[in-house]
Protein backbone atom coordinates (compact mmCIF):
# COMPACT_ATOMS: atom_id res chain seq x y z
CA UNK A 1 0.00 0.00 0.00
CA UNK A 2 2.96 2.18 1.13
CA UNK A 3 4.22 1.35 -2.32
CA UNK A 4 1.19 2.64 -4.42
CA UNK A 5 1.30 5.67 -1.93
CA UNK A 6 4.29 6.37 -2.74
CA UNK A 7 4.13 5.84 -6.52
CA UNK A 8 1.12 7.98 -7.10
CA UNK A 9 3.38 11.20 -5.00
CA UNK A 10 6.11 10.47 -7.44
CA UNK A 11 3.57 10.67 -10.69
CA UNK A 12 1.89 14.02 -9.12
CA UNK A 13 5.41 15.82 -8.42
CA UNK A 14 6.69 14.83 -12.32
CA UNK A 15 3.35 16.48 -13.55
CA UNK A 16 3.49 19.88 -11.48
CA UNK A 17 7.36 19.56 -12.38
CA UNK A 18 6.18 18.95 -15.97
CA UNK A 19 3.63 21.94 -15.90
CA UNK A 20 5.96 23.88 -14.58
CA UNK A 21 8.21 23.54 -17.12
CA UNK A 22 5.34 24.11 -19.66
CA UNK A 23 4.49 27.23 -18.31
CA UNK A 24 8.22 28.68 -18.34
CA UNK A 25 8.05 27.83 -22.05
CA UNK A 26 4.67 29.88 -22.59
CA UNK A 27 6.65 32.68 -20.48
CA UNK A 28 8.63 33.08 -23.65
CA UNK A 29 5.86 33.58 -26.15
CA UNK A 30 5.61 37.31 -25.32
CA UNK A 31 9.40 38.10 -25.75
CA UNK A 32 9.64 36.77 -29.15
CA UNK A 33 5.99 37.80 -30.92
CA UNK A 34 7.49 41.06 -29.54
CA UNK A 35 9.91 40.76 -32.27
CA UNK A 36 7.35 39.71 -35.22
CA UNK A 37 4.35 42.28 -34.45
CA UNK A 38 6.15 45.11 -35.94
CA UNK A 39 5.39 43.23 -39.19
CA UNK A 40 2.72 40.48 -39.04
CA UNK A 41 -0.73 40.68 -37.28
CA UNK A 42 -1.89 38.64 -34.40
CA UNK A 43 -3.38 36.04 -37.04
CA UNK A 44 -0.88 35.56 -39.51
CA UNK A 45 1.38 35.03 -36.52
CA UNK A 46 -1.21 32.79 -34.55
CA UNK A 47 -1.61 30.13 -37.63
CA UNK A 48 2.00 30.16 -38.85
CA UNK A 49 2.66 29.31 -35.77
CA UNK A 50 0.26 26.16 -35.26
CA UNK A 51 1.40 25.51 -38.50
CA UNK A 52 5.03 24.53 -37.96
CA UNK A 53 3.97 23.39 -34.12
CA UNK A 54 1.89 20.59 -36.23
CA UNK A 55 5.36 20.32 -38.50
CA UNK A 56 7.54 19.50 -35.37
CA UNK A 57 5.01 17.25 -33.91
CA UNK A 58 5.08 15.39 -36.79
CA UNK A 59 8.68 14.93 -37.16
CA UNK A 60 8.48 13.38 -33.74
CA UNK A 61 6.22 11.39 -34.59
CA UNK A 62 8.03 9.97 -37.33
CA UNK A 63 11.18 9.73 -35.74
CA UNK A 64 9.29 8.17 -33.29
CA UNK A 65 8.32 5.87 -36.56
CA UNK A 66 4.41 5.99 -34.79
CA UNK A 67 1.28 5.82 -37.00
CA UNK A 68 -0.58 9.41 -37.88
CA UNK A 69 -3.98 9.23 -36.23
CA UNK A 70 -6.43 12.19 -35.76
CA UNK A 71 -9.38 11.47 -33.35
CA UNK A 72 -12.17 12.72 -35.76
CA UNK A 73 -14.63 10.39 -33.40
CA UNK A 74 -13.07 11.66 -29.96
CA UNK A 75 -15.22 14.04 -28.61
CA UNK A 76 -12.77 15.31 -26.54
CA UNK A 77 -11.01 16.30 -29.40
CA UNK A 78 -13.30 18.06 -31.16
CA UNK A 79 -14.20 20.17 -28.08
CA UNK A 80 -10.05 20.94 -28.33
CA UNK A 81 -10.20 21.81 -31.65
CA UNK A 82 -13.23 24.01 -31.31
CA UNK A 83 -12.00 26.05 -28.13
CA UNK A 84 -8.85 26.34 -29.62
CA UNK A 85 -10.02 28.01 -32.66
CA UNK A 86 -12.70 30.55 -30.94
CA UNK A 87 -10.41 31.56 -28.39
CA UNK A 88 -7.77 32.13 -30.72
CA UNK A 89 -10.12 34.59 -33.02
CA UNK A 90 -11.63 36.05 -29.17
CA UNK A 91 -8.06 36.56 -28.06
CA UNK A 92 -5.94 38.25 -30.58
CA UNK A 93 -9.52 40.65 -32.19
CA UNK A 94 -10.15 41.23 -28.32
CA UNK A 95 -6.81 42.62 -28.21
CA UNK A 96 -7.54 45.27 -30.79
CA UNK A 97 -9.91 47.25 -28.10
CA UNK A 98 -8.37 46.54 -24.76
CA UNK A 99 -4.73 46.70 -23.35
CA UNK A 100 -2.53 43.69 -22.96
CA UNK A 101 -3.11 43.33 -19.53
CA UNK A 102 -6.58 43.11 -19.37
CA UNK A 103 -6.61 40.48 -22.11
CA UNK A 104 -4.14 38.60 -19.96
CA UNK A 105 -6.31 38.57 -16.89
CA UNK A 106 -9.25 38.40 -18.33
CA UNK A 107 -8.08 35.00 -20.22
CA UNK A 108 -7.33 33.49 -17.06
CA UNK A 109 -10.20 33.69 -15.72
CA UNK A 110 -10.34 29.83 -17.32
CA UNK A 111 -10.08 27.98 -14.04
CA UNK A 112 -12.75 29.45 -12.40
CA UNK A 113 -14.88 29.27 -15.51
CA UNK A 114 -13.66 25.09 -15.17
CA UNK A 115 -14.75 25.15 -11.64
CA UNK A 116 -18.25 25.74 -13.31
CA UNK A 117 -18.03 23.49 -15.79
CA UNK A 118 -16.86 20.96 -13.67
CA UNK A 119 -19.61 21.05 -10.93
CA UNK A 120 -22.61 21.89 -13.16
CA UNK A 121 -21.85 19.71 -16.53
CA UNK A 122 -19.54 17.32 -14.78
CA UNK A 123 -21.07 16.61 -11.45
CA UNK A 124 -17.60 16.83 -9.91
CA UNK A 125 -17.47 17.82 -6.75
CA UNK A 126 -16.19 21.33 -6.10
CA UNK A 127 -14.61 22.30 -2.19
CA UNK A 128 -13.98 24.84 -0.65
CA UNK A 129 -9.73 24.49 -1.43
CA UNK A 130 -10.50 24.84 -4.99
CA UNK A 131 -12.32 28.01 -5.13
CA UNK A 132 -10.46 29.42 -2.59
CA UNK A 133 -7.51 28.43 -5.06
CA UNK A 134 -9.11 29.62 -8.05
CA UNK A 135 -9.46 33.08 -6.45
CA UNK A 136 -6.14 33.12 -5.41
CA UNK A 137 -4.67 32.35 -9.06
CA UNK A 138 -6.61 35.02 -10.34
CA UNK A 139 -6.54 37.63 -8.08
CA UNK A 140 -2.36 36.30 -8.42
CA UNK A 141 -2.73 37.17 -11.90
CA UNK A 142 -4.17 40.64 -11.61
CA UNK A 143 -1.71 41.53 -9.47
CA UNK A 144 1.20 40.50 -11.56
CA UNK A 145 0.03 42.95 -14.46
CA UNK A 146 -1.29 45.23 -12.69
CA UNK A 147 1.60 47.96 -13.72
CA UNK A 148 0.08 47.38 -17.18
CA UNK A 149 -3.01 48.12 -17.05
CA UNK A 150 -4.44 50.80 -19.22
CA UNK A 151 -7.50 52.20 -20.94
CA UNK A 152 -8.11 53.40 -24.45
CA UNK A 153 -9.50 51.73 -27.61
CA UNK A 154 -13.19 50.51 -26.97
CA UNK A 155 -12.34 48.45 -23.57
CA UNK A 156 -15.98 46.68 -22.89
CA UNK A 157 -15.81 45.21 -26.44
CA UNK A 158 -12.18 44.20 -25.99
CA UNK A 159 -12.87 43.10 -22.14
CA UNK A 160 -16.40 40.99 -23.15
CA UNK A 161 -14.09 38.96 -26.11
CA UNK A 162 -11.54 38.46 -23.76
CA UNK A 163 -13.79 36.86 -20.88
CA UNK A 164 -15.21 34.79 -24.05
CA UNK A 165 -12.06 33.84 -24.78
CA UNK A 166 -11.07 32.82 -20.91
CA UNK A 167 -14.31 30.31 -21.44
CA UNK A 168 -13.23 28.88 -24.77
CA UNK A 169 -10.12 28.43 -23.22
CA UNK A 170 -11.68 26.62 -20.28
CA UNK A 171 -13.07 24.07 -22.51
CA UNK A 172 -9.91 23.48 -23.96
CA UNK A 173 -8.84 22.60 -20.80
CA UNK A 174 -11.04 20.13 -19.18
CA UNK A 175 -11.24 18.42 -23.02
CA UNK A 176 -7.80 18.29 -22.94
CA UNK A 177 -7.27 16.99 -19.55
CA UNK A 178 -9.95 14.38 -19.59
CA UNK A 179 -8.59 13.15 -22.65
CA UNK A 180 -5.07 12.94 -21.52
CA UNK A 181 -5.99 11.70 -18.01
CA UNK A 182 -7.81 8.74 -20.09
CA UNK A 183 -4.42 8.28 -22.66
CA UNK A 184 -2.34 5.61 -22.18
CA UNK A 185 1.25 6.47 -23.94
CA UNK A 186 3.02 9.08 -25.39
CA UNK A 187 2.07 8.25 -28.89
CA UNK A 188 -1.47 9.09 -28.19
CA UNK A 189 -0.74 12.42 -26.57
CA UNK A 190 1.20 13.63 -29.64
CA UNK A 191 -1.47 12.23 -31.84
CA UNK A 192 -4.00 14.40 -30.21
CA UNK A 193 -1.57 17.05 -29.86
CA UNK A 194 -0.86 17.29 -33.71
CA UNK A 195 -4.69 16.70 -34.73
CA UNK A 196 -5.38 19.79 -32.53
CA UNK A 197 -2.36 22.10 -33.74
CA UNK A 198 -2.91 20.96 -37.83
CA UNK A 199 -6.78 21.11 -37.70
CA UNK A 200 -7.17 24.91 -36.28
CA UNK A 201 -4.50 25.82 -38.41
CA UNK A 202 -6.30 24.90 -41.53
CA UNK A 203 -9.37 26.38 -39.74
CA UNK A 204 -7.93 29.72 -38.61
CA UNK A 205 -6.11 30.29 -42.68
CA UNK A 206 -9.14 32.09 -44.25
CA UNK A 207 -8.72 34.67 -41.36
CA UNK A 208 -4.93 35.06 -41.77
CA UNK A 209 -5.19 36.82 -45.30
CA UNK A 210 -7.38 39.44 -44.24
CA UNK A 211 -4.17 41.57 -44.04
CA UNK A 212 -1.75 38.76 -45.20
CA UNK A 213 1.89 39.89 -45.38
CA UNK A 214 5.05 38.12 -46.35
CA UNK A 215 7.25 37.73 -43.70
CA UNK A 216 10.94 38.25 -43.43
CA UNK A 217 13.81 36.10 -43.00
CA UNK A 218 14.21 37.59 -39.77
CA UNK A 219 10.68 36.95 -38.71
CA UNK A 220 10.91 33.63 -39.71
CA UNK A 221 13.54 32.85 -37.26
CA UNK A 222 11.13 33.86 -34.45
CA UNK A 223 8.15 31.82 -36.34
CA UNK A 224 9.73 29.07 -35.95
CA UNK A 225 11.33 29.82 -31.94
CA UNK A 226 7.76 30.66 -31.57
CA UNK A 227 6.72 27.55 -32.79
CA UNK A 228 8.64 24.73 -31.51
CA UNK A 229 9.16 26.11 -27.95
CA UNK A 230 6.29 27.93 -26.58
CA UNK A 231 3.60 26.26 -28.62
CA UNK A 232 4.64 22.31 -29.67
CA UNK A 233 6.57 21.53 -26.54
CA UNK A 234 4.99 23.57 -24.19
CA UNK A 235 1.64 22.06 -24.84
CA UNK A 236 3.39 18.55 -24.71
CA UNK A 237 5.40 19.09 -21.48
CA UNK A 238 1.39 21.03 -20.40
CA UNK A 239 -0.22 17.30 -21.83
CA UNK A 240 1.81 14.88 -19.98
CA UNK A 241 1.33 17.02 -17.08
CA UNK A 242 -2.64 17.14 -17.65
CA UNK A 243 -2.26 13.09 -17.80
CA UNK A 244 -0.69 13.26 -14.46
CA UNK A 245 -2.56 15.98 -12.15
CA UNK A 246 -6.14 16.97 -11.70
CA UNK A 247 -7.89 19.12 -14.08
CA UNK A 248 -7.90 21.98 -12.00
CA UNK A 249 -4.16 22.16 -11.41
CA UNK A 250 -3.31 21.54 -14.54
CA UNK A 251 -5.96 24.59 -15.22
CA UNK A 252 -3.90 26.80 -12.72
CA UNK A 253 -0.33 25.78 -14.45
CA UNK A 254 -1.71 27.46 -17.48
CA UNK A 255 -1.73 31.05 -15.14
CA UNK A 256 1.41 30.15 -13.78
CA UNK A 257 2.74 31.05 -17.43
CA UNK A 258 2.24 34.99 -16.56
CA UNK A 259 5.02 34.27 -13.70
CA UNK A 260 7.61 33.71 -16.20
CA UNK A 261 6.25 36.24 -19.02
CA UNK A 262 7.10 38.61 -16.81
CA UNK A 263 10.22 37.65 -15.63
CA UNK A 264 11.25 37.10 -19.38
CA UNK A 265 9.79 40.51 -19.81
CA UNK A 266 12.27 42.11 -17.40
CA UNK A 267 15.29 40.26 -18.59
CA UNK A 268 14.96 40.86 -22.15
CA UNK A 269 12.56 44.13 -22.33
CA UNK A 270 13.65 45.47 -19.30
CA UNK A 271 10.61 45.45 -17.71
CA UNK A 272 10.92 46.21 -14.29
CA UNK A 273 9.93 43.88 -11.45
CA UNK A 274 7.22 44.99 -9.04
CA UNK A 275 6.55 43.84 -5.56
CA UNK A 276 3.17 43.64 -6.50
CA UNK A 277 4.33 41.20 -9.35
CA UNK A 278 5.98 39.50 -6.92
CA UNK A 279 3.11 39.18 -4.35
CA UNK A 280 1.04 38.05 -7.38
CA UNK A 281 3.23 35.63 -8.51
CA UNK A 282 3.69 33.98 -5.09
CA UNK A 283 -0.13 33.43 -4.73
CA UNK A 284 -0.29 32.00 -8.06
CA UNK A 285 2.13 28.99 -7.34
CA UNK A 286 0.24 28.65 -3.60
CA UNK A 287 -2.91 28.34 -5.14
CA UNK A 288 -1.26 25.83 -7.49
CA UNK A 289 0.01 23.73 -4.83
CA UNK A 290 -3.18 24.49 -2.94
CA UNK A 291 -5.05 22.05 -5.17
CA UNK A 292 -2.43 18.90 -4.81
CA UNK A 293 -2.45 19.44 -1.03
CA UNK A 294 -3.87 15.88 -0.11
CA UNK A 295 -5.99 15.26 -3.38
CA UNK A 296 -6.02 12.85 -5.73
CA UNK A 297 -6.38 12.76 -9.24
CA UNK A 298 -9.72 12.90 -10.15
């Protein structure tokens, strides 16, 4: 018994250390579209991007020498596919009318909109730990961009896209993490990883030429940092945690990412760091560790 105790510890820490890892790789995302938004827009950069995150998954999966199979019939995956794509067009034509900041927090607002899901479409149980660690993330959250925030542009627009796109995003999640909680090897994971990635590219295309513009060899350099590291492997490091760790703390790893955006922020934009940041950042990983405090998965 002591054994299978011990066992299932082992398999929680290697997800949180997994998530963890997955959110220091979203942390870089801002730094280098920093570098390509001078000449592509937010949609052109979001597809290219799945585009050659799909490419890389596939290589693996070839080196890998596994068979191609997109779950057309998983329902999980379809949910996946569909969140991914509505929060991508919610996110970036959100950010058109409201600041950066208030996109950010606003998107994160996912893990309280899975608390929801979870105890009204689910029937999970919800405690008092997780809201209290949902709050905590967010609030986290706020605080860590709170330096940013700004008005201009037409904010309840912008604001009411980006809570629509902290929903969408929601769904992604608990899709995601059912269906990798239910996986069985690595295979399948980058299966349903590549499905998701390739399908809402193809999707998301007809949107991309609305201002298409060639890009540079320079910004193809940070297409392709952009898509290999903070898109393919981050969301496989983010899967195998998901396979590992409730869905609610997998949920809060995804926040955890604003820790290290703005840490990346300050050592390659120069952003300074805040105490407020700080505070925000520390209630962010206690609300993540909150949720693994005597639970198991679900």
């Amino acid at each position: 018994m002591k054994e299978t105790s011990d066992h299932s510890l082992l398999w929680r820490q290697s997800g949180l250390f997994l998530g963890f890892a997955a959110a220091f790789l979203w942390g870089t995302h801002s730094v280098i579209v920093r570098y390509l938004t001078a000449d592509l827009n937010g949609m052109q950069i979001a597809v290219l991007r799945l585009f050659i995150a799909a490419f890389a998954i596939l290589l693996i999966l070839r080196i890998m020498r596994s068979p191609i199979n997109i779950g057309f019939s998983d329902r999980n995956f379809l949910l996946a596919v569909v969140a991914t794509v509505v929060n991508y067009i919610l996110f970036h034509v959100g950010l058109e009318h409201t600041g950066a900041a208030n996109a950010m927090v606003l998107e994160n607002t996912a893990p309280f909109f899975v608390l929801v899901f979870l105890f009204f479409f689910a029937k999970t149980t919800v405690g008092r730990i997780e809201i209290l660690a949902t709050v905590l993330a967010i609030f986290g959250v706020s605080l860590t961009v709170y330096q940013d925030f700004r008005g201009g542009g037409e904010p309840l627009v912008g604001d009411l896209m980006e809570i629509g796109a902290g929903i969408s995003w929601a769904v992604f999640l608990i899709s995601s993490s059912r269906a990798m909680q239910s996986s069985q090897s690595t295979e399948e994971r980058l299966n349903f990883l590549f499905g998701i990635f390739l399908c809402s590219a193809v999707l998301l295309t007809p949107l991309s030429f609305v201002t298409m513009q060639v890009p540079t060899a320079k910004d193809l350099v940070f297409l392709v940092l952009l898509g290999v590291f903070p898109t393919a492997l981050a969301y496989y490091l983010w899967y195998e945690a998901a396979a590992r760790l409730s869905t609610l703390t997998a949920s809060l790893l995804f926040a955890a990412s604003v820790i290290f955006t703005f840490i990346n922020s300050a050592v390659f934009l120069g952003a300074s760091i805040t105490v407020p940041a700080v505070v925000g950042a520390g209630l962010i990983v206690f609300a993540i560790f909150l949720t693994t405090k005597d639970k198991s998965d679900e």
